[in-house]
C-alpha atoms as a PDB file:
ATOM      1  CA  UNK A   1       8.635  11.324   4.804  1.00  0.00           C
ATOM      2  CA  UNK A   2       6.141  10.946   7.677  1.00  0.00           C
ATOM      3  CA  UNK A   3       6.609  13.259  11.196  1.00  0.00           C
ATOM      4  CA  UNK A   4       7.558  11.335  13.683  1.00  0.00           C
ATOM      5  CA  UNK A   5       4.398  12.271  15.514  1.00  0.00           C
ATOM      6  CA  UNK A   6       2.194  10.791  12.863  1.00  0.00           C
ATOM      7  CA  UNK A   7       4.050   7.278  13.178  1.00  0.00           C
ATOM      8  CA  UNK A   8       3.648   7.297  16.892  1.00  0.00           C
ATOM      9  CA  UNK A   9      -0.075   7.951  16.502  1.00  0.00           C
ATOM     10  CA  UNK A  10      -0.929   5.258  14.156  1.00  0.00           C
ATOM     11  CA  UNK A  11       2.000   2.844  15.809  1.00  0.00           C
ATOM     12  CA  UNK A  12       0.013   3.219  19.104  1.00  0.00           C
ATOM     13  CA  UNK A  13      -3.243   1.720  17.372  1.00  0.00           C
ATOM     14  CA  UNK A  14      -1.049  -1.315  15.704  1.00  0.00           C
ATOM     15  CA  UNK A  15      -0.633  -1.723  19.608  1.00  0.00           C
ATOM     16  CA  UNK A  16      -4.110  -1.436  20.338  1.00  0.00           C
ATOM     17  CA  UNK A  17      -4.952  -3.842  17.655  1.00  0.00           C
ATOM     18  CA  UNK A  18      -2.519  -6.599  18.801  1.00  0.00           C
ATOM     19  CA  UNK A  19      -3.377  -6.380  22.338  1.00  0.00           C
ATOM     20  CA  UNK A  20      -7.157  -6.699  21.636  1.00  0.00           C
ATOM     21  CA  UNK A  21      -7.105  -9.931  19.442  1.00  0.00           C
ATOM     22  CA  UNK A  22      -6.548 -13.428  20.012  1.00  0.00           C
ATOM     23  CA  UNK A  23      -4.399 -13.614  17.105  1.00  0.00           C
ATOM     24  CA  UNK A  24      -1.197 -13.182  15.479  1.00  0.00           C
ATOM     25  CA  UNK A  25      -0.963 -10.138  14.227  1.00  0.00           C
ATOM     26  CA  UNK A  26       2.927  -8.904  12.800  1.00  0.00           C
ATOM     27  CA  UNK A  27       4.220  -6.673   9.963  1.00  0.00           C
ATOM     28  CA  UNK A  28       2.463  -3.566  10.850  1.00  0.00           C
ATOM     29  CA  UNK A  29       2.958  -0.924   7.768  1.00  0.00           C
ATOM     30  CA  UNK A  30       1.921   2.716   7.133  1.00  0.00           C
ATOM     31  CA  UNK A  31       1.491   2.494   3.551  1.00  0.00           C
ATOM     32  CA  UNK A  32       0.609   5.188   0.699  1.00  0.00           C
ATOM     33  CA  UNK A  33      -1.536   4.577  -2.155  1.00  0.00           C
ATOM     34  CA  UNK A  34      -2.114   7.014  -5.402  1.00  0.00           C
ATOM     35  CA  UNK A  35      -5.572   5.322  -5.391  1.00  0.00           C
ATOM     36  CA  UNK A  36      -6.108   7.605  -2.324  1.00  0.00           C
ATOM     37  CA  UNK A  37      -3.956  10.235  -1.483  1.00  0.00           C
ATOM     38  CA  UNK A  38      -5.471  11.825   1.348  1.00  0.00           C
ATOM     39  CA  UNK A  39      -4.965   8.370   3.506  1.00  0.00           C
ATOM     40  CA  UNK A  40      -2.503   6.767   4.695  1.00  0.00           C
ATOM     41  CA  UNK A  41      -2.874   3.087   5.550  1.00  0.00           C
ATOM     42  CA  UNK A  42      -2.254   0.435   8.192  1.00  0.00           C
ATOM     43  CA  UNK A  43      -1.427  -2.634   7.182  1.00  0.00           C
ATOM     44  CA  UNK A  44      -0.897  -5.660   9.323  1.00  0.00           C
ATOM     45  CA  UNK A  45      -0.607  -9.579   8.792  1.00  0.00           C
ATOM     46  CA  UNK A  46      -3.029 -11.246  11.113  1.00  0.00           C
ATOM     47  CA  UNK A  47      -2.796 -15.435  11.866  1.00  0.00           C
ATOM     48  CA  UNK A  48      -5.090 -17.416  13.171  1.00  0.00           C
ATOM     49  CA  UNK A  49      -3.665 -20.248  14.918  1.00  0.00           C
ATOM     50  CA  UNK A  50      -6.471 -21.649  16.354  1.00  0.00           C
ATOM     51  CA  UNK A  51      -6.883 -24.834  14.450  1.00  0.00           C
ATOM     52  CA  UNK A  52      -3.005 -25.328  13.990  1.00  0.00           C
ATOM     53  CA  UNK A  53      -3.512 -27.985  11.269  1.00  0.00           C
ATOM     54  CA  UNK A  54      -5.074 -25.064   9.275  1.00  0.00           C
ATOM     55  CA  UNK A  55      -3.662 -21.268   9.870  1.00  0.00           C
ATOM     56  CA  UNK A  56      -5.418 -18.869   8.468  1.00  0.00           C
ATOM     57  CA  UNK A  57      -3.862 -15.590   7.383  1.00  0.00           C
ATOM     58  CA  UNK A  58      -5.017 -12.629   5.914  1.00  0.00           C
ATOM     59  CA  UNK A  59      -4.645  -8.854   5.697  1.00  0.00           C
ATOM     60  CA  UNK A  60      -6.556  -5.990   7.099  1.00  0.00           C
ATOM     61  CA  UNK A  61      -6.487  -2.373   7.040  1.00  0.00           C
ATOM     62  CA  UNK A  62      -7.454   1.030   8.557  1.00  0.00           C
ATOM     63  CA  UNK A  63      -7.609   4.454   6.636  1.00  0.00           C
ATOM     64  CA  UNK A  64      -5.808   7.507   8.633  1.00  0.00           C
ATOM     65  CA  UNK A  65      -6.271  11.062   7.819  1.00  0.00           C
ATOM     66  CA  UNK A  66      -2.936  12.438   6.264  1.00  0.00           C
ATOM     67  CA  UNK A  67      -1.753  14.032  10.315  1.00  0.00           C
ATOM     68  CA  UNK A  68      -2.725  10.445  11.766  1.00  0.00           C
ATOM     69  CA  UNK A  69      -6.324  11.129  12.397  1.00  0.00           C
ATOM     70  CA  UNK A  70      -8.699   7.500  12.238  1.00  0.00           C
ATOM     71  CA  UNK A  71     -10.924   8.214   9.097  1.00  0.00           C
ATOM     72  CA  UNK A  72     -13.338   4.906  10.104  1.00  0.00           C
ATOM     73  CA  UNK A  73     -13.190   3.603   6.878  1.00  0.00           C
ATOM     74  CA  UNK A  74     -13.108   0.372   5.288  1.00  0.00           C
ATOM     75  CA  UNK A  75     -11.451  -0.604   2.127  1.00  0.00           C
ATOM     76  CA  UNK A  76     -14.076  -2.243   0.185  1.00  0.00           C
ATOM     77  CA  UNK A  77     -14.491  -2.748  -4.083  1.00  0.00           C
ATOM     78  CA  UNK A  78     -16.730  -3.787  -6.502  1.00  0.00           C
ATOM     79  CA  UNK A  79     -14.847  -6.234  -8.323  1.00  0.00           C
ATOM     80  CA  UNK A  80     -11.628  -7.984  -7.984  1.00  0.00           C
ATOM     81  CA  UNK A  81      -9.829  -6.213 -10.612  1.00  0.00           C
ATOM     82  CA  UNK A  82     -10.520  -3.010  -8.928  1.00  0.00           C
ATOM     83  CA  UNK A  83      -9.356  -4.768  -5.413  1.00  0.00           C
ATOM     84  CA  UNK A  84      -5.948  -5.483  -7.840  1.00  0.00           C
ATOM     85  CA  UNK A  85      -5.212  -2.571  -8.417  1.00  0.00           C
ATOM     86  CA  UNK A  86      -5.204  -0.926  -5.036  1.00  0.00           C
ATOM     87  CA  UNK A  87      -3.545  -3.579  -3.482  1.00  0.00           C
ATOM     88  CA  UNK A  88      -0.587  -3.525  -6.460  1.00  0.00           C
ATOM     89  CA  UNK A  89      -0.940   0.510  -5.683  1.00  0.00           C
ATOM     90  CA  UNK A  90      -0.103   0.278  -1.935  1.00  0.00           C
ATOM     91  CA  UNK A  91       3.507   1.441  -1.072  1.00  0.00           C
ATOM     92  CA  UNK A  92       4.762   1.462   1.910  1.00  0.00           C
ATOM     93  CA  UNK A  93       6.795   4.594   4.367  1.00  0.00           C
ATOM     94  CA  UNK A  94       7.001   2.794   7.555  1.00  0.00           C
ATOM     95  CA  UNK A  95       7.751  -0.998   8.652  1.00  0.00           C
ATOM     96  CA  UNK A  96       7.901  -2.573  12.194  1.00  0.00           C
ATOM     97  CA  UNK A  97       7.546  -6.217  13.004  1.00  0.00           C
ATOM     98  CA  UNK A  98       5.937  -6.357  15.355  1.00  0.00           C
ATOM     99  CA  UNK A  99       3.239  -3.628  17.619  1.00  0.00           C
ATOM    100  CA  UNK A 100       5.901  -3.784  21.018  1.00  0.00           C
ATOM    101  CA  UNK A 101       8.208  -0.474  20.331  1.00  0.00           C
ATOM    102  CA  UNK A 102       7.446   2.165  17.641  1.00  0.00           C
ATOM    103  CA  UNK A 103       9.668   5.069  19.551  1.00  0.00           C
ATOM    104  CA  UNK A 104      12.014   6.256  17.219  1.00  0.00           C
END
């Protein structure tokens, strides 16, 4: 179970992300992946709406040290089965919505 403290720390930069981008970005998640488990992982669902005949949605993610710490990483793989099986790996410990209220 993650501290309290750790959620608020990488809830505040789901906030940060949302307010910086033009898009729609929802379903913030601090996942956990065997694949790497000194990380934990942000999650988040961002839509682009800006050609509404065509949305485009996707998924991105940050790396955070294990107390909430940014790591500045990327998640990047050499193949797609490799990309697989991370993604299948992921599970996740937290869920909000949406990046407006992450107090506990």
């Amino acid at each position: 179970m993650l501290k309290k403290e750790v959620i608020n720390i990488i809830m505040n930069r789901a906030i940060e992300i949302n307010k910086a981008t033009p898009n729609q970005c929802r379903d913030f998640r601090i996942m956990i992946s065997k694949m790497r488990p000194d990380a934990l992982i942000l999650q988040w669902n961002c839509i682009d709406l800006t050609d509404f005949d065509n949305p485009k949605q996707c998924y991105r993610y940050e790396c955070f040290e294990l107390d909430g710490t940014p790591q500045l990483c990327s998640i990047h793989y050499s193949n797609q089965e490799e990309a697989n099986a991370f993604f299948w790996s992921l599970e996740p410990v937290y869920q909000q919505q949406y990046a407006i209220d992450h107090t506990l």
